[in-house]
C-alpha atoms as a PDB file:
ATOM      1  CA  UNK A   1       9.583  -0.989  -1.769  1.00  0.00           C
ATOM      2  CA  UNK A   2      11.048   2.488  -3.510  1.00  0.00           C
ATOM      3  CA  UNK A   3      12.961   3.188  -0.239  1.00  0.00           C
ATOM      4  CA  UNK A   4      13.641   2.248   2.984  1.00  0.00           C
ATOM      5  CA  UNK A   5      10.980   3.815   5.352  1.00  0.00           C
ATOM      6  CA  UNK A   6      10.994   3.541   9.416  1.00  0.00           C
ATOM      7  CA  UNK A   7       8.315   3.256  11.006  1.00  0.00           C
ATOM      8  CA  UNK A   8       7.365   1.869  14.356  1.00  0.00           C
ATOM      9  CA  UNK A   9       3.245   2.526  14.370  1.00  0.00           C
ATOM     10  CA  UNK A  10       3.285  -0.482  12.133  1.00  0.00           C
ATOM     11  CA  UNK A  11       0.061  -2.290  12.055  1.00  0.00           C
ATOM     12  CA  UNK A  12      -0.721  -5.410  12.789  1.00  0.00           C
ATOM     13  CA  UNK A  13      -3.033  -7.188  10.488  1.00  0.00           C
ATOM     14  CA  UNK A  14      -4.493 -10.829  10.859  1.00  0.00           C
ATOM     15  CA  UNK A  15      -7.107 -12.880   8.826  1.00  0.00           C
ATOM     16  CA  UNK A  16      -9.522 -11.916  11.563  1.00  0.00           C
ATOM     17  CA  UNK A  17      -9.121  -8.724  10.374  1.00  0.00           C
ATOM     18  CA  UNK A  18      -9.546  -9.556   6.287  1.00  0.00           C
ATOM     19  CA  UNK A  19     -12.368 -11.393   7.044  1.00  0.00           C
ATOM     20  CA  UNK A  20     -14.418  -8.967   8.833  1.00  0.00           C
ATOM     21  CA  UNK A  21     -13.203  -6.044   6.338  1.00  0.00           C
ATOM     22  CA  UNK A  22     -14.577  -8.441   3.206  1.00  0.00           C
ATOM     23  CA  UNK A  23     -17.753  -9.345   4.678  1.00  0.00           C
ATOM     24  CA  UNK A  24     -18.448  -5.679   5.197  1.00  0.00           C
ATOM     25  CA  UNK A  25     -17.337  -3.850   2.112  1.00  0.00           C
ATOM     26  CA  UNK A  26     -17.314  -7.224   0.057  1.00  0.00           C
ATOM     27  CA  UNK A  27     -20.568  -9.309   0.901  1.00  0.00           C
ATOM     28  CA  UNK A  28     -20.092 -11.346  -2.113  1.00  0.00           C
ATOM     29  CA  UNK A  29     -16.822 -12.530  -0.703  1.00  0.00           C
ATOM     30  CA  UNK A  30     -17.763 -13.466   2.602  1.00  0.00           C
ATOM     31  CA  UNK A  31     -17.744 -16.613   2.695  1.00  0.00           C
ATOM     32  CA  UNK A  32     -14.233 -17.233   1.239  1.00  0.00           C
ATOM     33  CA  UNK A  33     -11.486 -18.337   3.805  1.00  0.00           C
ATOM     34  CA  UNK A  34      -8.521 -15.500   3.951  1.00  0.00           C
ATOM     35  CA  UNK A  35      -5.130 -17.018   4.254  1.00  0.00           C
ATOM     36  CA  UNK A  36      -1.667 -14.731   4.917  1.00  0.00           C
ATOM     37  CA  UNK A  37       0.974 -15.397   2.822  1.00  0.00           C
ATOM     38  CA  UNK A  38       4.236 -15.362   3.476  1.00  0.00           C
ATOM     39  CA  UNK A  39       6.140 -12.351   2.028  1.00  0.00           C
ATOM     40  CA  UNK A  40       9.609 -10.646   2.444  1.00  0.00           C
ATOM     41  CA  UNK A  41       7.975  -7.242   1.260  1.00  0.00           C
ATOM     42  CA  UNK A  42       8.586  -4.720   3.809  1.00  0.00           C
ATOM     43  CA  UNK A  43       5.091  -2.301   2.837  1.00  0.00           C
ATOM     44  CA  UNK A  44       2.092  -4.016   2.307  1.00  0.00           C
ATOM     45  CA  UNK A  45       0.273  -7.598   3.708  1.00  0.00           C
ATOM     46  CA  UNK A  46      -1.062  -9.959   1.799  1.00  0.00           C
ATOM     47  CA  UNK A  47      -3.725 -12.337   2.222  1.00  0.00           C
ATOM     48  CA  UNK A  48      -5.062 -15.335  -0.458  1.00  0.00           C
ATOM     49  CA  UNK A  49      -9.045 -15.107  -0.853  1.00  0.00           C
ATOM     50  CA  UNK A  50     -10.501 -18.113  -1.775  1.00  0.00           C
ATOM     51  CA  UNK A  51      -8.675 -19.099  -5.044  1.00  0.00           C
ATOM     52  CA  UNK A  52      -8.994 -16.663  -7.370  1.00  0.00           C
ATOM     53  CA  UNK A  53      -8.613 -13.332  -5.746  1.00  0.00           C
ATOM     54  CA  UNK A  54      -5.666 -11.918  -3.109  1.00  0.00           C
ATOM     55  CA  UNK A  55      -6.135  -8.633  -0.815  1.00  0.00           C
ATOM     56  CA  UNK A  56      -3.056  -6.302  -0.227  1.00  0.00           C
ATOM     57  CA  UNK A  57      -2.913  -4.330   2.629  1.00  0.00           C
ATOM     58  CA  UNK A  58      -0.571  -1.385   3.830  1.00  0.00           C
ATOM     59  CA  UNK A  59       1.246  -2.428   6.780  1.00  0.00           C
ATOM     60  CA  UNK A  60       2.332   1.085   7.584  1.00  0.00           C
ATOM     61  CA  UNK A  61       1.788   5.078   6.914  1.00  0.00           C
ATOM     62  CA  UNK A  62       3.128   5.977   4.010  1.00  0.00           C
ATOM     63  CA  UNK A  63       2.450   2.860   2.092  1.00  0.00           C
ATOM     64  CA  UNK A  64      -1.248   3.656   1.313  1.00  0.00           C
ATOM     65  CA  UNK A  65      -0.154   6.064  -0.743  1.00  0.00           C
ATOM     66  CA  UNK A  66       0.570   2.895  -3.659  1.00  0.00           C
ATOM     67  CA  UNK A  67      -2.868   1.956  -3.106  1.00  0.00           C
ATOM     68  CA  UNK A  68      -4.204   4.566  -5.335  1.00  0.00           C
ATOM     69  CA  UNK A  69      -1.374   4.348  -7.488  1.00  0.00           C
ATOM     70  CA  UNK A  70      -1.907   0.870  -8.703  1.00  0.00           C
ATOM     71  CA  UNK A  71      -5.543   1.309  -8.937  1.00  0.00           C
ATOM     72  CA  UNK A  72      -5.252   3.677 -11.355  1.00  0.00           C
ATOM     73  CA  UNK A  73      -2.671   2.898 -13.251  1.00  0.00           C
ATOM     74  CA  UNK A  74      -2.347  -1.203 -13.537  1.00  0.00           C
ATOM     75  CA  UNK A  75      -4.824  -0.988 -15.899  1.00  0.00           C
ATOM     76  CA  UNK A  76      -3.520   0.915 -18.344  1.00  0.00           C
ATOM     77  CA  UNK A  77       0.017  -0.662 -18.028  1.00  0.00           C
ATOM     78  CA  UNK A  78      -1.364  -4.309 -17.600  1.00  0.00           C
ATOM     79  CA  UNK A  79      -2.750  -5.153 -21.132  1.00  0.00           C
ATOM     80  CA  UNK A  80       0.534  -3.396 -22.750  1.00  0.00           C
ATOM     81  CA  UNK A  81       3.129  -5.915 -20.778  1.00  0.00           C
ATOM     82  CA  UNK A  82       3.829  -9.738 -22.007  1.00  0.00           C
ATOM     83  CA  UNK A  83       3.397 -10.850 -18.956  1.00  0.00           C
ATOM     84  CA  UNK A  84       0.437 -11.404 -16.226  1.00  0.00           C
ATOM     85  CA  UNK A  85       0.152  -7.993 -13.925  1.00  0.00           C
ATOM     86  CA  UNK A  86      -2.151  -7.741 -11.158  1.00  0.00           C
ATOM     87  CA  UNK A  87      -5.962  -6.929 -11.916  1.00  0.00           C
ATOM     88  CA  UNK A  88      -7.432  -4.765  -9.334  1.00  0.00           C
ATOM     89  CA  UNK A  89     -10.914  -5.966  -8.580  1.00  0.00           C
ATOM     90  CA  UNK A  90     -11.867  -4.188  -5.633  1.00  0.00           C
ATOM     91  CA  UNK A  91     -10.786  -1.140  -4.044  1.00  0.00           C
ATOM     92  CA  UNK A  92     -11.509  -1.109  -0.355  1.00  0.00           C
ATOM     93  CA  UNK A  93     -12.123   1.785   2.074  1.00  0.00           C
ATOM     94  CA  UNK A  94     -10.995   2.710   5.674  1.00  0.00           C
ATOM     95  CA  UNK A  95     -13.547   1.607   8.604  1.00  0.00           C
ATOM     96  CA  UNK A  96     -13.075   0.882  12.129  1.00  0.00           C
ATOM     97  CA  UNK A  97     -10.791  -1.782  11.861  1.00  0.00           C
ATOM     98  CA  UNK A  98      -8.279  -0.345   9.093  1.00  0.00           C
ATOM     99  CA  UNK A  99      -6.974   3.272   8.600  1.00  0.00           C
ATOM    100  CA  UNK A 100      -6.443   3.190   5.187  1.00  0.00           C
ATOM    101  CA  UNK A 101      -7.503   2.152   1.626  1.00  0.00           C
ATOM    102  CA  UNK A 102      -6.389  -1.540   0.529  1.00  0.00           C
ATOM    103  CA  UNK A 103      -7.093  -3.495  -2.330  1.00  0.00           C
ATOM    104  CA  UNK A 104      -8.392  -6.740  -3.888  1.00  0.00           C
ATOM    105  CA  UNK A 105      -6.593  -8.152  -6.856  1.00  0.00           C
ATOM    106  CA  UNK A 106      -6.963 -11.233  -9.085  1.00  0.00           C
ATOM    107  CA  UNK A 107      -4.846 -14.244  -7.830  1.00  0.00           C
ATOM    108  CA  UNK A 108      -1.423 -14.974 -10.142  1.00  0.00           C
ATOM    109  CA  UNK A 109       0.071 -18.084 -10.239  1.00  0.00           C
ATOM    110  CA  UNK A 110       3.645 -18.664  -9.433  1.00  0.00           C
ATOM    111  CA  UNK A 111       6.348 -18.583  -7.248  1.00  0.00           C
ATOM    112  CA  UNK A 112       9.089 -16.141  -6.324  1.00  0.00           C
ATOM    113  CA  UNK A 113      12.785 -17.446  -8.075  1.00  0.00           C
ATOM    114  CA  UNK A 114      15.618 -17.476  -5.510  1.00  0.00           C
ATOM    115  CA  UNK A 115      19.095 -15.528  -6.930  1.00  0.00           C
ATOM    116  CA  UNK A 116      21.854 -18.242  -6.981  1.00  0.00           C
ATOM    117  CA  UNK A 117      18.933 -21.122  -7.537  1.00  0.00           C
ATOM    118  CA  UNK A 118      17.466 -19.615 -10.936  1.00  0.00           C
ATOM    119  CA  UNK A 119      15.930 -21.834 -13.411  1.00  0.00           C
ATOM    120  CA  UNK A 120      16.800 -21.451 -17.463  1.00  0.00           C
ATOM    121  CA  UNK A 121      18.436 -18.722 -16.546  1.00  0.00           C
ATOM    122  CA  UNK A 122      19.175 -17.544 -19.990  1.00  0.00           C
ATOM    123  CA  UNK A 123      14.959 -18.297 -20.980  1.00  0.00           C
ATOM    124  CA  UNK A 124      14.591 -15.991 -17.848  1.00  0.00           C
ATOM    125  CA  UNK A 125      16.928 -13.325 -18.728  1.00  0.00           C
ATOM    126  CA  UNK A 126      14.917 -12.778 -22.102  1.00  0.00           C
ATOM    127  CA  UNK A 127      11.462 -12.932 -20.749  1.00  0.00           C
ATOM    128  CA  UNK A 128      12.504 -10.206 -18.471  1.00  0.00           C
ATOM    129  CA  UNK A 129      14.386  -8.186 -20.552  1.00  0.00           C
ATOM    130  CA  UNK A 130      10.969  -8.581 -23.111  1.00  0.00           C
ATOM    131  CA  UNK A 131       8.848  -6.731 -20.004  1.00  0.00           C
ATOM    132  CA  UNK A 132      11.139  -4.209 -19.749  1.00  0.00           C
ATOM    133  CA  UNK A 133      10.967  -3.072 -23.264  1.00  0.00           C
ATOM    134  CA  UNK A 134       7.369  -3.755 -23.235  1.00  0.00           C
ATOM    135  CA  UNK A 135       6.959  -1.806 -20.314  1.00  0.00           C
ATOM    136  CA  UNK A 136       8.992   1.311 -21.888  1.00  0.00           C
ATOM    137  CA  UNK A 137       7.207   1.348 -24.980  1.00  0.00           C
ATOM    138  CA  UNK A 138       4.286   2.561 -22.922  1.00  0.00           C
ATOM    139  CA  UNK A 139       2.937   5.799 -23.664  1.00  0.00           C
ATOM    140  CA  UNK A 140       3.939   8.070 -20.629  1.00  0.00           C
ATOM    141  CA  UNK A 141       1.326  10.829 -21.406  1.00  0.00           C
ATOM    142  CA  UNK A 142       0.518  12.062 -17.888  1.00  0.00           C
ATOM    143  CA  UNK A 143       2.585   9.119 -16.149  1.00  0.00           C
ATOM    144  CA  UNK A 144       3.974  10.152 -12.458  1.00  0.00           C
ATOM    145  CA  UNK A 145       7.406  10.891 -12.104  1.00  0.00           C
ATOM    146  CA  UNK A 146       9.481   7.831 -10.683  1.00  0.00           C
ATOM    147  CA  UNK A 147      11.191   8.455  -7.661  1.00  0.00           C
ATOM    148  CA  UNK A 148      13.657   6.023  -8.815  1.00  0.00           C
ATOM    149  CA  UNK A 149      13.707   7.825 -12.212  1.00  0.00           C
ATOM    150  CA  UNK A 150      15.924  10.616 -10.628  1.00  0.00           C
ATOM    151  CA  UNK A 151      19.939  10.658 -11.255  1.00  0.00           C
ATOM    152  CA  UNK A 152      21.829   8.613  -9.338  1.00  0.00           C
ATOM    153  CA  UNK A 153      23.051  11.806  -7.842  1.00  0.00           C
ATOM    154  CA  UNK A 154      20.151  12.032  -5.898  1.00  0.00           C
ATOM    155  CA  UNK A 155      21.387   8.515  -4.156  1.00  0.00           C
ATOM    156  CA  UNK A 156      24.667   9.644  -2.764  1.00  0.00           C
ATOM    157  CA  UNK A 157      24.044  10.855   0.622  1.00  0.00           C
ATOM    158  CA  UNK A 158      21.852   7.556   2.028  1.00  0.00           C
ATOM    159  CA  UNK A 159      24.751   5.352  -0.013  1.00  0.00           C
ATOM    160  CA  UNK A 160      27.727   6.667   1.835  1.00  0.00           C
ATOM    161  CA  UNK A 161      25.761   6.803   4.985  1.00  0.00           C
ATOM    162  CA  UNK A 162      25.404   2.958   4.039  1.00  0.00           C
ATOM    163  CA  UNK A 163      28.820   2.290   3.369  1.00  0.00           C
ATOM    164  CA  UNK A 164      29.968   4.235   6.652  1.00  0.00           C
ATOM    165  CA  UNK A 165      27.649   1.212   8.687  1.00  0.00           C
ATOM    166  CA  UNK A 166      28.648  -1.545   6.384  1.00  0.00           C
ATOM    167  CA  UNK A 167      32.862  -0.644   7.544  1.00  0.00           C
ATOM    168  CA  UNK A 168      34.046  -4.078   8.424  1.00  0.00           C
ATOM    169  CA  UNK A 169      31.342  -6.031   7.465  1.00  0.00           C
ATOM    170  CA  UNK A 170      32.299  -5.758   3.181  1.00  0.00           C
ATOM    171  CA  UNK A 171      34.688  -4.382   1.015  1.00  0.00           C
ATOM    172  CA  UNK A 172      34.007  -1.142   1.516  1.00  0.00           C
ATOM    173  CA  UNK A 173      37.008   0.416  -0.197  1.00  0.00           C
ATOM    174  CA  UNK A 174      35.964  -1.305  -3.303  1.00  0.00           C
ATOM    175  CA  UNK A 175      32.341  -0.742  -3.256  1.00  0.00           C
ATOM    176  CA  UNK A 176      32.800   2.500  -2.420  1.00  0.00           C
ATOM    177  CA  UNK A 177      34.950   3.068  -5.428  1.00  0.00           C
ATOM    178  CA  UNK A 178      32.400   1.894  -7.582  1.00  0.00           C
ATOM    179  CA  UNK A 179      30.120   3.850  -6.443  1.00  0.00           C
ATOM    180  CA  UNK A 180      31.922   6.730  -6.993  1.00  0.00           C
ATOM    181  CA  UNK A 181      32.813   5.537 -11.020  1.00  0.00           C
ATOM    182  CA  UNK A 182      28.429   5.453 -11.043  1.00  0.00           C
ATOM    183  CA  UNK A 183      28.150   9.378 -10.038  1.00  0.00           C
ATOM    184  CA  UNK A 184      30.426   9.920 -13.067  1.00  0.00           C
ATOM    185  CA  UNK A 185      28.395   7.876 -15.967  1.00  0.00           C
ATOM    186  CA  UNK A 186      26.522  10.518 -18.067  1.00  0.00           C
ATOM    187  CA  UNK A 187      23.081  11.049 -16.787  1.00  0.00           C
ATOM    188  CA  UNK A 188      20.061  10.336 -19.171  1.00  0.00           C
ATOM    189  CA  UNK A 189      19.715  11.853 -22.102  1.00  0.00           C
ATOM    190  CA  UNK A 190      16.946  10.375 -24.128  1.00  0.00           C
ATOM    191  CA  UNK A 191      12.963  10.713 -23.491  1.00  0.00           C
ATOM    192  CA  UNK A 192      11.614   9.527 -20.212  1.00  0.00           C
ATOM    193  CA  UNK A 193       9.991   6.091 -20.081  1.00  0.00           C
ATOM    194  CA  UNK A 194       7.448   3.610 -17.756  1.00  0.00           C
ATOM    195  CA  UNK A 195       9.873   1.916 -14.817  1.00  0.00           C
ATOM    196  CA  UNK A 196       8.736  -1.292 -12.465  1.00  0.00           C
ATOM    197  CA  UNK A 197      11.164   0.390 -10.088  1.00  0.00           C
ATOM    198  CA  UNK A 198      11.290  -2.239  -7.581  1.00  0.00           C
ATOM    199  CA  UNK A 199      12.244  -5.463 -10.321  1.00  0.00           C
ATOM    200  CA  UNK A 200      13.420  -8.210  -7.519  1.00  0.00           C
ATOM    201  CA  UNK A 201      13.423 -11.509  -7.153  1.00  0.00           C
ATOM    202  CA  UNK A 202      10.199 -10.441  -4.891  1.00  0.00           C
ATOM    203  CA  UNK A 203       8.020  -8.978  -7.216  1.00  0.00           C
ATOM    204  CA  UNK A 204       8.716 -11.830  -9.909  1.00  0.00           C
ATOM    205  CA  UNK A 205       6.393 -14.673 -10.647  1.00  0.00           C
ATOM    206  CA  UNK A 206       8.441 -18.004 -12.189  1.00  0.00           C
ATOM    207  CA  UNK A 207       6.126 -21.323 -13.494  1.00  0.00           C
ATOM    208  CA  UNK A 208       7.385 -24.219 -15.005  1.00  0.00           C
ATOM    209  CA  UNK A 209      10.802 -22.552 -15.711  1.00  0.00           C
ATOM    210  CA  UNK A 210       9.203 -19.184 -17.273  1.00  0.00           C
ATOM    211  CA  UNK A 211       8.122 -15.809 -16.356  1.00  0.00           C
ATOM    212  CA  UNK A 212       4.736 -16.038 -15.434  1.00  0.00           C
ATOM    213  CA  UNK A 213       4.370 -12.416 -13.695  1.00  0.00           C
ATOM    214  CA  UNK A 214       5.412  -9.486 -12.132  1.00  0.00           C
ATOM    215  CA  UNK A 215       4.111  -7.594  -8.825  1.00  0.00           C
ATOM    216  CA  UNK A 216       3.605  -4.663  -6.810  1.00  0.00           C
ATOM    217  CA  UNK A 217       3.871  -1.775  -9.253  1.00  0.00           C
ATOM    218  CA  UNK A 218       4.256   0.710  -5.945  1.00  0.00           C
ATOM    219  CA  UNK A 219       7.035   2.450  -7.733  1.00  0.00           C
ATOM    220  CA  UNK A 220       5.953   2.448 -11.189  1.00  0.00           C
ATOM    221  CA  UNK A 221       6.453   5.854 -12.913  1.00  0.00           C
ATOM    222  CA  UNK A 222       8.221   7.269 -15.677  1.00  0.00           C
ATOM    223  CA  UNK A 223      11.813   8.941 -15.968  1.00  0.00           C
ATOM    224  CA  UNK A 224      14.999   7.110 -16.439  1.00  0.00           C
ATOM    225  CA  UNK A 225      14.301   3.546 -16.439  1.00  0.00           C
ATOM    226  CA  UNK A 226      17.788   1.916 -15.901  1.00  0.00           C
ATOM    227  CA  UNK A 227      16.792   1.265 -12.595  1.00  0.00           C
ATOM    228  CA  UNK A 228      14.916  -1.563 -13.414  1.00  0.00           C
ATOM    229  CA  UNK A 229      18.456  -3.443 -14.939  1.00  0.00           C
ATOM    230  CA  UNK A 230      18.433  -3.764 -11.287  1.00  0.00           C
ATOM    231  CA  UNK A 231      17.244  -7.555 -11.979  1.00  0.00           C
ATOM    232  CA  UNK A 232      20.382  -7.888 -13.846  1.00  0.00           C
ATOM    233  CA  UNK A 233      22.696  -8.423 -10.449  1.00  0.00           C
ATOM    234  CA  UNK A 234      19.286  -8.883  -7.990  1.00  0.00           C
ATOM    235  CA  UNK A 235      18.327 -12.327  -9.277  1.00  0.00           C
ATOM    236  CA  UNK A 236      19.846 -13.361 -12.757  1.00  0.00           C
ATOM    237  CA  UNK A 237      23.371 -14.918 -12.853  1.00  0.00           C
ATOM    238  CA  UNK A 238      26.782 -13.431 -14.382  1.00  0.00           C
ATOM    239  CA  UNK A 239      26.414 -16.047 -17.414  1.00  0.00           C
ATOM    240  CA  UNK A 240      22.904 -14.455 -18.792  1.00  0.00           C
ATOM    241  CA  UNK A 241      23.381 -11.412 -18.140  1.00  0.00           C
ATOM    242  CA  UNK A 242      23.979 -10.052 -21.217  1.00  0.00           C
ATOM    243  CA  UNK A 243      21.210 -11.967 -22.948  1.00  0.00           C
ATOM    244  CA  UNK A 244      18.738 -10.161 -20.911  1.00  0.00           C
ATOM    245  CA  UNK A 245      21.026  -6.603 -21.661  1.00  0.00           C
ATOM    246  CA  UNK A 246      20.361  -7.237 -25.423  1.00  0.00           C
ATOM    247  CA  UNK A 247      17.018  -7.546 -24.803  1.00  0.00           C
ATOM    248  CA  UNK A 248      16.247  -4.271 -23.023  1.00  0.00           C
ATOM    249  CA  UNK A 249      18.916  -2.605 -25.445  1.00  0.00           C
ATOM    250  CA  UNK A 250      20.523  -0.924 -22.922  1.00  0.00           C
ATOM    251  CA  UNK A 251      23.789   0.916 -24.056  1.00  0.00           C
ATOM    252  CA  UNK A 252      27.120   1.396 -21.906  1.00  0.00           C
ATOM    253  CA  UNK A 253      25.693   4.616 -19.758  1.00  0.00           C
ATOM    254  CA  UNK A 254      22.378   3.341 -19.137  1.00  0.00           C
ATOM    255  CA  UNK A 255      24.036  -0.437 -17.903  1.00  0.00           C
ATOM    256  CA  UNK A 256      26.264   1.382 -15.840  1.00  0.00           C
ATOM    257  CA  UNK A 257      23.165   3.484 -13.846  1.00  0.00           C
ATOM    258  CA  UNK A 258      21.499   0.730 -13.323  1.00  0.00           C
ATOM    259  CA  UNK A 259      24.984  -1.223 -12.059  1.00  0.00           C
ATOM    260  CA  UNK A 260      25.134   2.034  -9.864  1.00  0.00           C
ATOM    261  CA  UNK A 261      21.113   1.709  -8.620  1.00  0.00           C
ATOM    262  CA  UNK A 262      21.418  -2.223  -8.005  1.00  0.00           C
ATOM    263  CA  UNK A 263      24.588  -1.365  -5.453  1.00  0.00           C
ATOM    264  CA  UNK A 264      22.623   1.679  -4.421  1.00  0.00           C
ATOM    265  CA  UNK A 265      19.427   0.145  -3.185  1.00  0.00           C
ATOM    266  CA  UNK A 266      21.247  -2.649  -1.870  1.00  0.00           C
ATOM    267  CA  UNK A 267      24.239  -0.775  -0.158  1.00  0.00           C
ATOM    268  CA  UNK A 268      21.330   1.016   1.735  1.00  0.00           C
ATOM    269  CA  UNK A 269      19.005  -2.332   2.475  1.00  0.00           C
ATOM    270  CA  UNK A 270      21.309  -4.710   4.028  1.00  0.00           C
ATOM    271  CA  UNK A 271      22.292  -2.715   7.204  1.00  0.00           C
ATOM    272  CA  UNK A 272      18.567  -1.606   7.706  1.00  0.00           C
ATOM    273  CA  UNK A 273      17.470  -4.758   7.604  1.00  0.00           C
ATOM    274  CA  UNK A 274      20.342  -6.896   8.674  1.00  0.00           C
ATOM    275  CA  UNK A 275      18.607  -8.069  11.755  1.00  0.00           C
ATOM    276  CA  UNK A 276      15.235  -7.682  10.579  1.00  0.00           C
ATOM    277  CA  UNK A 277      14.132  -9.048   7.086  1.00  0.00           C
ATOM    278  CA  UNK A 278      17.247 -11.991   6.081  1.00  0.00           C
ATOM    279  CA  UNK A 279      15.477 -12.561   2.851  1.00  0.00           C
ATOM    280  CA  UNK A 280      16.279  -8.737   1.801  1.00  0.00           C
ATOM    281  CA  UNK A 281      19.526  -8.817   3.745  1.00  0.00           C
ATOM    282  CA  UNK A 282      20.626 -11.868   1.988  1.00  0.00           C
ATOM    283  CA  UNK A 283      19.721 -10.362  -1.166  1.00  0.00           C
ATOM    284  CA  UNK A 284      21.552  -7.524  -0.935  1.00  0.00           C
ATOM    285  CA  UNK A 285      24.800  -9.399  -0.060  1.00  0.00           C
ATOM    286  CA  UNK A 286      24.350 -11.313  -2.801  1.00  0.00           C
ATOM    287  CA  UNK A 287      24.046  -8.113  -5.104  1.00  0.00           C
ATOM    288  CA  UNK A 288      27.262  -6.550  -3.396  1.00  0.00           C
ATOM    289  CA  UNK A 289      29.470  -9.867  -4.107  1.00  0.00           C
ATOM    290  CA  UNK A 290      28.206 -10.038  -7.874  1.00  0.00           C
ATOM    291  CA  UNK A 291      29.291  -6.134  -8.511  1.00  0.00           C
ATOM    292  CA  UNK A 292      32.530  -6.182  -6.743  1.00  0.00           C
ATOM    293  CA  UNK A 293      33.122  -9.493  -8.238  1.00  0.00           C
ATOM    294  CA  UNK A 294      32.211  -8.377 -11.801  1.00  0.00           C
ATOM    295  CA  UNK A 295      34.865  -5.462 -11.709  1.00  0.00           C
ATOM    296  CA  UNK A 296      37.815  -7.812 -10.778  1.00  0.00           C
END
C-alpha cells in the first residue's frame, strides 16, 4: 500500500469468483479448491490455489496498476534478493466477471510477525537489514521512479492534515515537532537505488524464527531508499534496532528520513483507518509510541 487511496466502488471478490476466472483462463488449474486468506492489506485479495500457487486480485481502481508492475519486474529483482519473493506464474486478463488484470503467483511459506511479539529479534533485524542491501545493490537501469523515493518534503501536507485529526487522540505537540526536525535532515545525496517501499510487518514472511520472505512489491522502484528503514519502528523492537541499521549501513541523514517516513505513513494511516482496518490502525500506534518514545 504506497498511499492511502479512497475508494467506495470497491469490489467484492469471492472464491466463486476465483474459481470460475481459473477454470476459464487457467484450465490446468481447475480443479484446485480456491481458499481467501485473511489479509490486513488494504489493495489487493488474495486467494490460496491448491498448495502450491496463490492468486492476487485488485480489490479496487487504481490498484491494477501493481499488477503489471510486479509482473515485470519480480523477476528481475527476485533472483538478486536473499530471500524468497513471489514468482509470477500466470498473468490473468479482464472478462465478464473481473475488470482488471490479476495474477497467479507461487505459494510462500510463512507467517506474518506481529510488532511487540517478534521472534530473535536481533536474527530478524539482520536478515532484514541483508534484503535491504541486497535489494539496493540492484542495478536500477530503467527502474521506475518510487513514489516513496521522493523527499520527505513531498509528505508534509497529508502529515499535518494527519496530525490536525489525530488532536486529542496522541501527542500531537511532540509528534508534530518531530516531524518538523525530519523536513530539516539533508535530502539524498548519493545515487538512487531499488526500494520495497511498503516493508511492514504485512509484507514479511517469518518461519521457524527466520526471514523466510517478503511480499507485494506494489511500490517497488528506485530513488531514495530510506523509506524502507521503515521496518526499523514498524515491526522490530528498540533493542535490535541498530543491528539491523548496521546492516543496511545507513548513516545519520538517511536513519533520520526514514524515522521521518515511518511517522509519516503512519501519522496518515491510523485516522483513515481507525475504524476500518485495526490491524493497520494498531500498527501505526504502535509506530507513533516507539518514535516519540525514542526521542525522550
Amino acid at each position: 500500500m504506497c498511499a492511502v487511496k479512497m475508494h467506495e466502488d470497491e469490489i467484492e471478490i469471492d472464491a466463486a469468483l476465483v474459481r470460475r476466472m481459473i477454470a476459464r483462463q487457467f484450465p490446468a488449474w481447475a480443479s484446485l479448491p480456491a481458499r481467501r486468506l485473511a489479509s490486513s492489506g488494504t489493495e489487493n485479495a488474495m486467494f490460496r490455489l491448491g498448495t502450491k500457487l496463490v492468486v492476487r486480485l485488485p480489490r479496487r481502481p487504481g490498484a491494477d496498476a501493481d499488477v503489471a508492475h510486479e509482473q515485470r519486474w519480480l523477476p528481475r529483482l527476485g533472483p538478486q534478493l536473499p530471500v524468497a519473493t513471489p514468482e509470477p506464474v500466470g498473468l490473468g486478463e479482464p472478462d465478464e466477471d473481473f475488470p482488471w488484470p490479476w495474477s497467479v503467483f507461487r505459494w510462500l511459506d510463512g507467517r506474518n510477525p506481529v510488532a511487540g511479539a517478534v521472534e530473535s529479534p536481533e536474527r530478524l533485524a539482520e536478515e532484514l537489514g541483508a534484503f535491504v542491501a541486497a535489494l539496493r545493490r540492484t542495478d536500477v537501469q530503467d527502474g521506475p521512479s518510487a513514489q516513496r523515493g521522493a523527499p520527505l518534503t513531498t509528505r508534509d501536507e497529508p502529515t499535518r492534515a494527519a496530525l490536525e485529526q489525530l488532536t486529542g487522540r496522541i501527542d500531537t505537540d511532540g509528534a508534530t515537532s518531530l516531524w518538523e526536525r525530519a523536513l530539516r535532515v539533508p535530502e539524498h545525496g548519493g545515487a538512487p537505488a531499488w526500494m520495497h517501499g511498503d516493508l511492514s510487518p504485512g509484507n514479511v514472511l517469518v518461519s521457524d524464527g527466520r526471514l523466510s520472505g517478503v511480499i507485494d512489491f506494489g511500490c517497488a522502484g528506485v530513488g531514495d531508499p530510506a523509506v524502507d528503514l521503515i521496518v526499523a519502528w514498524n515491526l522490530l523492537p528498540a533493542t535490535a534496532r541498530d543491528t539491523f541499521r548496521k546492516t543496511v549501513g545507513a548513516d545519520d541523514a538517511e536513519w533520520a528520513r526514514g524515522r521521518g517516513w515511518a511517522l509519516s505513513i503512519s501519522l496518515i494511516q491510523l485516522p483513515y483507518y481507525w475504524h476500518t482496518n485495526p490491524v493497520l490502525a494498531e500498527n501505526s500506534r504502535h509506530v507513533i509510541a516507539e518514535i516519540l518514545a525514542e526521542a525522550e
